[in-house]
N, C-alpha and C. Protein backbone atom coordinates (compact mmCIF):
# COMPACT_ATOMS: atom_id res chain seq x y z
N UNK A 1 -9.02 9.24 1.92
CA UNK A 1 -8.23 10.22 1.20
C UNK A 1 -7.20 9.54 0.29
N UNK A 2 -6.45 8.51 1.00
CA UNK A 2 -5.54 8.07 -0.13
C UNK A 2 -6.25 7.15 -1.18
N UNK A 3 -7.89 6.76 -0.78
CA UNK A 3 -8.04 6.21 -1.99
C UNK A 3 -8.60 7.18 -3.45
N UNK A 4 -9.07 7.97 -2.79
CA UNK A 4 -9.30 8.86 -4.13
C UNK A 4 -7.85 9.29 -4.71
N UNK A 5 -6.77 9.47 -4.19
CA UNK A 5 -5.50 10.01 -4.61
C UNK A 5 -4.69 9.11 -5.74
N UNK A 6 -4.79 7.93 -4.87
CA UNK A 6 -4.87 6.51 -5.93
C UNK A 6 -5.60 6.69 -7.36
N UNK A 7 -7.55 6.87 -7.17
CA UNK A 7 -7.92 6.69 -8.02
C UNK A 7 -7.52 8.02 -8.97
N UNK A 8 -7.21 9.13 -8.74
CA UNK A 8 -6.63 10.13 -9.68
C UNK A 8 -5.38 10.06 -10.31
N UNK A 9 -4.80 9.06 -9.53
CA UNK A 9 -3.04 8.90 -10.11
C UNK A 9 -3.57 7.65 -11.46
N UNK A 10 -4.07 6.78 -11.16
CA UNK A 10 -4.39 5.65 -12.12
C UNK A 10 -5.09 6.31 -13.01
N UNK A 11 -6.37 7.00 -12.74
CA UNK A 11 -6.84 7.06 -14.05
C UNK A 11 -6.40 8.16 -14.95
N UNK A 12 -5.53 9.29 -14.08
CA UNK A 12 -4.29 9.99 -15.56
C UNK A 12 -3.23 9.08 -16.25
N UNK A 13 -2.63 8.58 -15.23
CA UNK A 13 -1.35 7.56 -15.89
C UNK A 13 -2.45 7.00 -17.11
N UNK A 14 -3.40 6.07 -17.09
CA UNK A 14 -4.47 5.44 -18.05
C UNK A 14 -4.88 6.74 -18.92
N UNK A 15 -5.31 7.58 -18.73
CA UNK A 15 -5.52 8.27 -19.64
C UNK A 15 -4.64 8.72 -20.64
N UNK A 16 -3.32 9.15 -20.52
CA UNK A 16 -2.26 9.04 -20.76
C UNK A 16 -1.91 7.66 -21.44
N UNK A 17 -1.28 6.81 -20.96
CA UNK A 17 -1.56 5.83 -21.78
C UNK A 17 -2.28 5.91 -22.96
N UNK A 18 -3.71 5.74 -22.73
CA UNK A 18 -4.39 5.25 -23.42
C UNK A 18 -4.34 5.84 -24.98
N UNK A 19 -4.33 7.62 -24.57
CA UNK A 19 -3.93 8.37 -25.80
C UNK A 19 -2.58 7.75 -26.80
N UNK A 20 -1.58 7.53 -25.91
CA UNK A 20 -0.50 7.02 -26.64
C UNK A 20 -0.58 5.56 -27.23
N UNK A 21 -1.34 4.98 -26.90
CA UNK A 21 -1.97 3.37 -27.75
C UNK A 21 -2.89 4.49 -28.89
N UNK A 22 -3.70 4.91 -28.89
CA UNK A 22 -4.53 5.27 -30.17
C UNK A 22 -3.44 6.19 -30.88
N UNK A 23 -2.38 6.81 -30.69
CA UNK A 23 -1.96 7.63 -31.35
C UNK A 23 -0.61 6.94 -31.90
N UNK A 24 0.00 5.96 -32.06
CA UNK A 24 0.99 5.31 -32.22
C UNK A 24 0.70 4.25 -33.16
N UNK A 25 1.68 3.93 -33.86
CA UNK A 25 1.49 2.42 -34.54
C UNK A 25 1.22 1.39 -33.76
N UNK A 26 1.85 1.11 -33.04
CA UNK A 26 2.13 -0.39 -31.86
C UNK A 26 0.75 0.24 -30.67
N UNK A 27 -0.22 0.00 -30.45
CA UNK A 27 -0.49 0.22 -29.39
C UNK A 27 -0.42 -0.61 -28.08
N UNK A 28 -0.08 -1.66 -28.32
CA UNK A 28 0.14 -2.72 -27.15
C UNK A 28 0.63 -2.39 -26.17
N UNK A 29 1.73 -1.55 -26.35
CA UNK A 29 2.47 -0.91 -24.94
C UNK A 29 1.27 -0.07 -23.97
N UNK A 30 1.11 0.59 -24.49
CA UNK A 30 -0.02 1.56 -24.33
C UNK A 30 -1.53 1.26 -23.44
N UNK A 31 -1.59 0.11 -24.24
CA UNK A 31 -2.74 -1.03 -23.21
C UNK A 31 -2.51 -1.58 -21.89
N UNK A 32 -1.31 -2.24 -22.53
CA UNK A 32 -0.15 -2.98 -21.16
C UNK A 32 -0.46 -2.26 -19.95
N UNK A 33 0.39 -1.06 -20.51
CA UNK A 33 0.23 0.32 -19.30
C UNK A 33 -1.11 0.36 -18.41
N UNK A 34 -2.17 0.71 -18.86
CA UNK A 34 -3.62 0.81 -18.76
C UNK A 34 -4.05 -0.05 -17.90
N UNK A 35 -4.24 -1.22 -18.64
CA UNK A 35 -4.38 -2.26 -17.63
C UNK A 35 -3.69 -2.35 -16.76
N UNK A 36 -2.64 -2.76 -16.49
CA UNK A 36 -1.04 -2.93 -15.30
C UNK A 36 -1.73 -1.69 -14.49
N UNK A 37 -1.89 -0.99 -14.50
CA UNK A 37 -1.78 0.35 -13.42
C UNK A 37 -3.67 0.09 -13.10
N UNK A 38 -4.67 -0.80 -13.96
CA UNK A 38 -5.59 -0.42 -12.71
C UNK A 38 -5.57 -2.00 -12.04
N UNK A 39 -5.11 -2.79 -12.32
CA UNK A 39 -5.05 -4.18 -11.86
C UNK A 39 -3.75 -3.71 -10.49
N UNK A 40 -2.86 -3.28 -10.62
CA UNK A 40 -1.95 -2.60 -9.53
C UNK A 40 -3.29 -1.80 -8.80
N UNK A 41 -3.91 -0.96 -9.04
CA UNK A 41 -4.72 0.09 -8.25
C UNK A 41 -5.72 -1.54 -7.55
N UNK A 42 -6.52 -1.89 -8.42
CA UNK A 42 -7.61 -3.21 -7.70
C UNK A 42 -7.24 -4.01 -6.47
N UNK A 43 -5.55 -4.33 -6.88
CA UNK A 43 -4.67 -5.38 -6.02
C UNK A 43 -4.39 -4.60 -4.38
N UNK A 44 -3.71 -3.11 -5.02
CA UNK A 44 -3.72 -2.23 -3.84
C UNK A 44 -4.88 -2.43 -2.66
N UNK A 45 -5.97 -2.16 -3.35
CA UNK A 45 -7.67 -1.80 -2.83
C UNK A 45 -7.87 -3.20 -1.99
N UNK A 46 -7.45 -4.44 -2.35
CA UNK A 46 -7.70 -6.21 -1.99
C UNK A 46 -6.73 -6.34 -0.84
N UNK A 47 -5.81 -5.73 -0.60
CA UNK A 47 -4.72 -6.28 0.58
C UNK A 47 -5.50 -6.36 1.58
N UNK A 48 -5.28 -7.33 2.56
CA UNK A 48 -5.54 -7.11 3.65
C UNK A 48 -5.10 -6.02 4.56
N UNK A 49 -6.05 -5.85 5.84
CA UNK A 49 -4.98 -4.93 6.49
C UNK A 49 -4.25 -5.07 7.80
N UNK A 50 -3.14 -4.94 7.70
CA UNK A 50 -2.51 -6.06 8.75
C UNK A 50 -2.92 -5.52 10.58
N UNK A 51 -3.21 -6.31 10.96
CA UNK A 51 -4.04 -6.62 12.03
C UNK A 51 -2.72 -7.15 13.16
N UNK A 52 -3.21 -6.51 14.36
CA UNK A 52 -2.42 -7.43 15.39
C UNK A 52 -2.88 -8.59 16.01
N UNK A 53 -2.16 -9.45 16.04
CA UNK A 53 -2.53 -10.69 16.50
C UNK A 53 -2.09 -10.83 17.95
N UNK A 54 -2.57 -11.86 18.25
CA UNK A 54 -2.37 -12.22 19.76
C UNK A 54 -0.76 -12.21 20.04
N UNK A 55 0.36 -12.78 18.66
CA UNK A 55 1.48 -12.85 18.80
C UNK A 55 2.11 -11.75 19.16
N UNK A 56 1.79 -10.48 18.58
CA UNK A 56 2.46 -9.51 18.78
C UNK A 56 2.16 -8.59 19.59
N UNK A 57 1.29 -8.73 20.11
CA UNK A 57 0.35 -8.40 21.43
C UNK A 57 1.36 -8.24 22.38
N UNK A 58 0.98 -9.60 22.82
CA UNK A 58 2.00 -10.07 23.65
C UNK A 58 3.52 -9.87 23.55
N UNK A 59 3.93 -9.69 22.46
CA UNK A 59 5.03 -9.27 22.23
C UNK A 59 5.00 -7.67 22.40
N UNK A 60 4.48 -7.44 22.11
CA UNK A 60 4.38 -5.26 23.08
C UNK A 60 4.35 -5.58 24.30
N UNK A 61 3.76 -6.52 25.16
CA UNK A 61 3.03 -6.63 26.27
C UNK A 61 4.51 -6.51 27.22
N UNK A 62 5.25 -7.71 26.53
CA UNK A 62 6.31 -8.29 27.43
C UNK A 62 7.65 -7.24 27.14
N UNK A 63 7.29 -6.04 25.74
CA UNK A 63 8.39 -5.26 25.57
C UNK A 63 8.64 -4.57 26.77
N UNK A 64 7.22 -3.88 26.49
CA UNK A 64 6.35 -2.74 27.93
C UNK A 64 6.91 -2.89 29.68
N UNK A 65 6.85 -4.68 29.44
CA UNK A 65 7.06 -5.05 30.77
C UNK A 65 8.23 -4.48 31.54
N UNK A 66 9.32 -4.88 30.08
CA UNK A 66 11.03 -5.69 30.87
C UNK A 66 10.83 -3.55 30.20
N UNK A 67 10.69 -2.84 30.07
CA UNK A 67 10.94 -1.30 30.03
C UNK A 67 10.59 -0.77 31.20
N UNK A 68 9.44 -1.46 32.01
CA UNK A 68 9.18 -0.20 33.14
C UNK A 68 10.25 -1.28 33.72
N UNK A 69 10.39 -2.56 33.83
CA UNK A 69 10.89 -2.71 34.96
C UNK A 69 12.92 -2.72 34.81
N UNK A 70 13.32 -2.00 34.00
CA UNK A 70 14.26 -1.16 33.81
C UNK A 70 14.27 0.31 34.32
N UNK A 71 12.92 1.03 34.25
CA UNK A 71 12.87 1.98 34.40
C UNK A 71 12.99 2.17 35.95
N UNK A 72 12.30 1.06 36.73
CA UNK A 72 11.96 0.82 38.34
C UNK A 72 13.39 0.34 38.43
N UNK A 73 14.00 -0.03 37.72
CA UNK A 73 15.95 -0.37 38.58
C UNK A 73 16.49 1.09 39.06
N UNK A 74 16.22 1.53 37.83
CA UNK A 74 17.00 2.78 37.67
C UNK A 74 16.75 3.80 38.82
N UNK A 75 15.36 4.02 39.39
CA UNK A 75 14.67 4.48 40.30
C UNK A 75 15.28 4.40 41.73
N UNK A 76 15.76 3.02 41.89
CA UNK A 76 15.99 2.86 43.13
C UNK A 76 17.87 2.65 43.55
């Protein structure tokens, strides 16, 4: 879902754009735009996606721990 939302936001902003490069003296800005926003959209699409690693695993693991065994003080 958010990638089609993406691809509808880029290719109006570009469309947009693009009109304003053909309809202007200078169109360079206009291109700039165009490009910049689908190379931003491509770059978006390329991220990795952040993944848990063993580090932080374990780091929930040992949060989890020292919480119940707060929770078991409190208990008794």
């Amino acid at each position: 879902m958010r990638f089609l939302i993406k691809l509808f936001l880029v290719s109006f902003i570009c469309v947009i754009a693009m009109f304003g490069a053909l309809g202007s003296e200078n169109e360079w800005p206009g291109l700039i735009v165009a490009i910049s926003v689908w190379v931003w959209f491509i770059y978006s699409l390329s991220k990795p996606k952040v993944r848990n690693t063993d580090r932080t695993i374990r780091e929930l693991e040992r949060r989890n721990e020292e919480l119940l065994r707060k929770l078991e003080q409190r208990g008794h």
